[in-house]
Protein backbone atom coordinates (compact mmCIF):
# COMPACT_ATOMS: atom_id res chain seq x y z
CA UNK A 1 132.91 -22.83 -69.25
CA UNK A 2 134.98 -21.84 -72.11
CA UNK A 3 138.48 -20.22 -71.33
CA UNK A 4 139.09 -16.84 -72.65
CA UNK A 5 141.05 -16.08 -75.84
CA UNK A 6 143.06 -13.65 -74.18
CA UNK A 7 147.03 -15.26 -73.70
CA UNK A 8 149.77 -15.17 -72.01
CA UNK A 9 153.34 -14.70 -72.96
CA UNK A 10 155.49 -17.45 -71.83
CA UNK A 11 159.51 -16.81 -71.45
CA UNK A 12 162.41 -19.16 -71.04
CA UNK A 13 165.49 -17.51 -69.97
CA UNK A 14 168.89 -18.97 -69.92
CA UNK A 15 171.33 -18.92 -67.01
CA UNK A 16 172.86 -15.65 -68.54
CA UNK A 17 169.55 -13.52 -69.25
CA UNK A 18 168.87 -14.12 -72.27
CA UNK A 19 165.68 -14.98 -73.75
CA UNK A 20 165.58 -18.12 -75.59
CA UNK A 21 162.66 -18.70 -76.54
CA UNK A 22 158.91 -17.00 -76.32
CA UNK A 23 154.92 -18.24 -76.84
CA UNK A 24 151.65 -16.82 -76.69
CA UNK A 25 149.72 -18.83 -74.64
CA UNK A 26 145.83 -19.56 -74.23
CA UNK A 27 144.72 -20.39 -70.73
CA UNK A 28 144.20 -23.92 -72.09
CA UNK A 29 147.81 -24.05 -72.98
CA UNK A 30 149.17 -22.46 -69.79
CA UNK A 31 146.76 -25.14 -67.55
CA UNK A 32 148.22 -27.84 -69.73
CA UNK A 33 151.65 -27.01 -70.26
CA UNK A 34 152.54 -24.93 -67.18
CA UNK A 35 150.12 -25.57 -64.43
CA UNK A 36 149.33 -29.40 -65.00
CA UNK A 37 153.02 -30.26 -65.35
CA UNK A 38 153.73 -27.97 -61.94
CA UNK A 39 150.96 -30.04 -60.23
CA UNK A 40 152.28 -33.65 -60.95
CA UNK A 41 155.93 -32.37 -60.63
CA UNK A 42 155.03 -31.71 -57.26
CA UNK A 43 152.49 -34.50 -56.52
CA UNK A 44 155.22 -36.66 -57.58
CA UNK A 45 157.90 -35.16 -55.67
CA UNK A 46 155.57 -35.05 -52.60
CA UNK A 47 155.07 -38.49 -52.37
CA UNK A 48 158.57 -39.47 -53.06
CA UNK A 49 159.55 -37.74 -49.37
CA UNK A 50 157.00 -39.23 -48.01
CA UNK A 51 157.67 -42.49 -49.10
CA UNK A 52 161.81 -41.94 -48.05
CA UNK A 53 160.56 -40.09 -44.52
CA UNK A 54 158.37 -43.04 -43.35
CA UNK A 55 161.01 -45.98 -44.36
CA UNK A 56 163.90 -44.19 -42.60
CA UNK A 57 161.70 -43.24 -39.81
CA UNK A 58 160.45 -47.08 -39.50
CA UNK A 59 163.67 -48.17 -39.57
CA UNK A 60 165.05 -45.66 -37.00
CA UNK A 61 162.31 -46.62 -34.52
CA UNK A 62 162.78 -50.20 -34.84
CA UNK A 63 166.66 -50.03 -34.49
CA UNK A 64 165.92 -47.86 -31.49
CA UNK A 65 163.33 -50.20 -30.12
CA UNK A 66 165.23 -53.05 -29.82
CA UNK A 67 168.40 -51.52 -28.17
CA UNK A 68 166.75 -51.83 -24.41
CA UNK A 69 166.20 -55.60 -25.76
CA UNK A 70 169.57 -56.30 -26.82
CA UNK A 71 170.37 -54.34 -23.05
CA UNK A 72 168.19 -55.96 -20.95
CA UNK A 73 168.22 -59.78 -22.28
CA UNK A 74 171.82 -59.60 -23.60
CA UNK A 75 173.30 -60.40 -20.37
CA UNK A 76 176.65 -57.71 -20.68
CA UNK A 77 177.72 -60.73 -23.18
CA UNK A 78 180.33 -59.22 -26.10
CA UNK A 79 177.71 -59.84 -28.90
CA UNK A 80 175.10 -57.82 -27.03
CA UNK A 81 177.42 -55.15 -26.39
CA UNK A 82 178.57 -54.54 -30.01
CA UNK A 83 174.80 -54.81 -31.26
CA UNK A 84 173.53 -52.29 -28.81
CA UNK A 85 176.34 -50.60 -30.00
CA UNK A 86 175.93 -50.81 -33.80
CA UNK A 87 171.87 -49.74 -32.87
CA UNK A 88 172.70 -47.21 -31.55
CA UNK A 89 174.93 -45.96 -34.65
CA UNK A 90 172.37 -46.76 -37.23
CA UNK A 91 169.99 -44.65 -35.06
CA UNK A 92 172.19 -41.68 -35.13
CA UNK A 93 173.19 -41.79 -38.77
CA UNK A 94 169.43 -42.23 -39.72
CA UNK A 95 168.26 -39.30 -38.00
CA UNK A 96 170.98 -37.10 -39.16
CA UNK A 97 170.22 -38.57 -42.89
CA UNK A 98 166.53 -37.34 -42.13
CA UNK A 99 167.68 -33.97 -40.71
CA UNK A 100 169.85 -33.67 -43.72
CA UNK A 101 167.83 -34.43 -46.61
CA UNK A 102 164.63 -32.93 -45.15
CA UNK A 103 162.28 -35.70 -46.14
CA UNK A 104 158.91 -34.81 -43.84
CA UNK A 105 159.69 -30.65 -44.32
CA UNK A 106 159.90 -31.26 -48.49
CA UNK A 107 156.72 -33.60 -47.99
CA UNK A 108 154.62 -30.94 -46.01
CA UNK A 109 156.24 -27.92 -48.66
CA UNK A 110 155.50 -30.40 -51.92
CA UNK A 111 152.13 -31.14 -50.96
CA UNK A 112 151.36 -28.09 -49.41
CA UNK A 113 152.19 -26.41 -53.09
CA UNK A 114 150.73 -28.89 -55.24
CA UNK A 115 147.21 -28.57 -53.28
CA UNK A 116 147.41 -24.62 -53.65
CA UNK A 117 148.01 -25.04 -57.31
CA UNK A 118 145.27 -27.78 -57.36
CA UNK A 119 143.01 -25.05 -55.85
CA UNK A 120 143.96 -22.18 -58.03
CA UNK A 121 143.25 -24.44 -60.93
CA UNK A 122 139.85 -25.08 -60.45
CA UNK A 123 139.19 -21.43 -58.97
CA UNK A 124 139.89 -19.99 -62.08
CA UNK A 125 138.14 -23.01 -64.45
CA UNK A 126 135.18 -22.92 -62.42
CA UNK A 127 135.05 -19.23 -62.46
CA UNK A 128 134.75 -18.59 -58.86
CA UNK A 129 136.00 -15.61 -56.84
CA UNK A 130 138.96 -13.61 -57.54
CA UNK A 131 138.66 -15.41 -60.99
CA UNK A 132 134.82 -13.64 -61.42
CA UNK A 133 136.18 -11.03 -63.07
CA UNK A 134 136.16 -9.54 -66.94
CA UNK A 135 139.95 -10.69 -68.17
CA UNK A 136 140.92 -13.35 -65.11
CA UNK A 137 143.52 -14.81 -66.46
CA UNK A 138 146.13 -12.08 -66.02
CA UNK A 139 145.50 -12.65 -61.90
CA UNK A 140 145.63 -16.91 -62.78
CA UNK A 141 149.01 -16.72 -63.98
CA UNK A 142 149.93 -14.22 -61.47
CA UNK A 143 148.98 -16.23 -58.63
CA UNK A 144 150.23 -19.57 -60.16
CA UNK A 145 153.80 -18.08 -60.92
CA UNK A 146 153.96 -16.50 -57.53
CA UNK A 147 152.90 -19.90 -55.65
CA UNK A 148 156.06 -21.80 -57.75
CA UNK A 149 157.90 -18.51 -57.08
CA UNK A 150 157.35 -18.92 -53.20
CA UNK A 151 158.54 -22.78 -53.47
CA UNK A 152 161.44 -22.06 -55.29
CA UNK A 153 162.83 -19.19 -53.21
CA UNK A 154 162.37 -21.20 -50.03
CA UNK A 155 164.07 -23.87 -51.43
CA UNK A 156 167.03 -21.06 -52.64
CA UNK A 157 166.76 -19.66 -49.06
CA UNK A 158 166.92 -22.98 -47.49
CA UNK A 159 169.94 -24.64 -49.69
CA UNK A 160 172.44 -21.07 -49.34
CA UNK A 161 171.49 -21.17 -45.60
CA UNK A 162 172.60 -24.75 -45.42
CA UNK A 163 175.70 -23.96 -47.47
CA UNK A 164 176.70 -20.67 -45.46
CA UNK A 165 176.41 -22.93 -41.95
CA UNK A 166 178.81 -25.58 -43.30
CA UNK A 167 181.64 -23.60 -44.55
CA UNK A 168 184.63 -23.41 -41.49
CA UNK A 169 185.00 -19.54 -42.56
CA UNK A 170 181.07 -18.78 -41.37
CA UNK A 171 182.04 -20.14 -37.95
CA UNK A 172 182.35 -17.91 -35.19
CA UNK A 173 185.81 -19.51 -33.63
């Protein structure tokens, strides 16, 4: 299948409004420039929080499973004592470090966008339904811009959220 000539008009604004710089694009340079580079940003991204979420959670459960052996064979001896006790630290600072930097929730959102985007793609090359239409690349870039929208303003939602519950003046006391 051969894209359509039609194009679409790509815009980068700067952090005050203004437009910088403008294209015409043909669905051939919107897949390759826009939605291809989307994809592997979040393929890659995906499998980097992955990749962090299993090896702290590995570590976590280890250091967790050997506190009842340190416990139970340790005999109440000192070293026992203070390696139960540093255990049990390195499990509580790993699982705040995972509730912190949100390693399986950006893993699940990553992949979960990069598969929609994935799908969208080859919707539209393939022709298939909504994309079975007269001009269907207005409604591709539509959907693909509104799918990196949604990701983004999570993430916004998520970080101000996170910001407004750590400042002292937000607290109710």
């Amino acid at each position: 299948m051969s894209l359509q000539a039609t194009s679409y008009r790509a815009r980068l604004i700067d952090s005050v409004g203004r437009q910088i710089w403008s294209k015409q694009l043909t669905p051939d340079e919107y897949i390759n420039e826009r939605v291809d580079d989307q994809i592997g940003w979040y393929d890659q991204k995906s499998q980097r929080a992955q990749r962090w979420f299993k090896r702290v959670r590995a570590v976590e459960i280890i250091a967790a499973g050997t506190i009842p052996l340190f416990a139970g064979f340790g005999g109440g001896s000192t070293w026992s004592v203070v390696v139960v006790g540093v255990l049990g630290a390195v499990v509580a600072i790993l699982a705040s470090l995972l509730s912190l930097n949100q390693f399986q929730e950006n893993w699940i959102e990553y992949r979960t966008t990069c598969e929609s985007l994935r799908h969208e793609k080859y919707l539209f090359l393939t022709n298939a339904e909504p994309y079975n239409e007269e001009d269907p690349f207005g409604l591709f870039v539509q959907r693909i811009e509104s799918l990196i929208s949604k990701e983004n303003s999570a993430w916004s939602q998520y970080t101000m959220s996170g910001a407004e519950s750590s400042n002292p003046r937000n607290s109710n006391g």
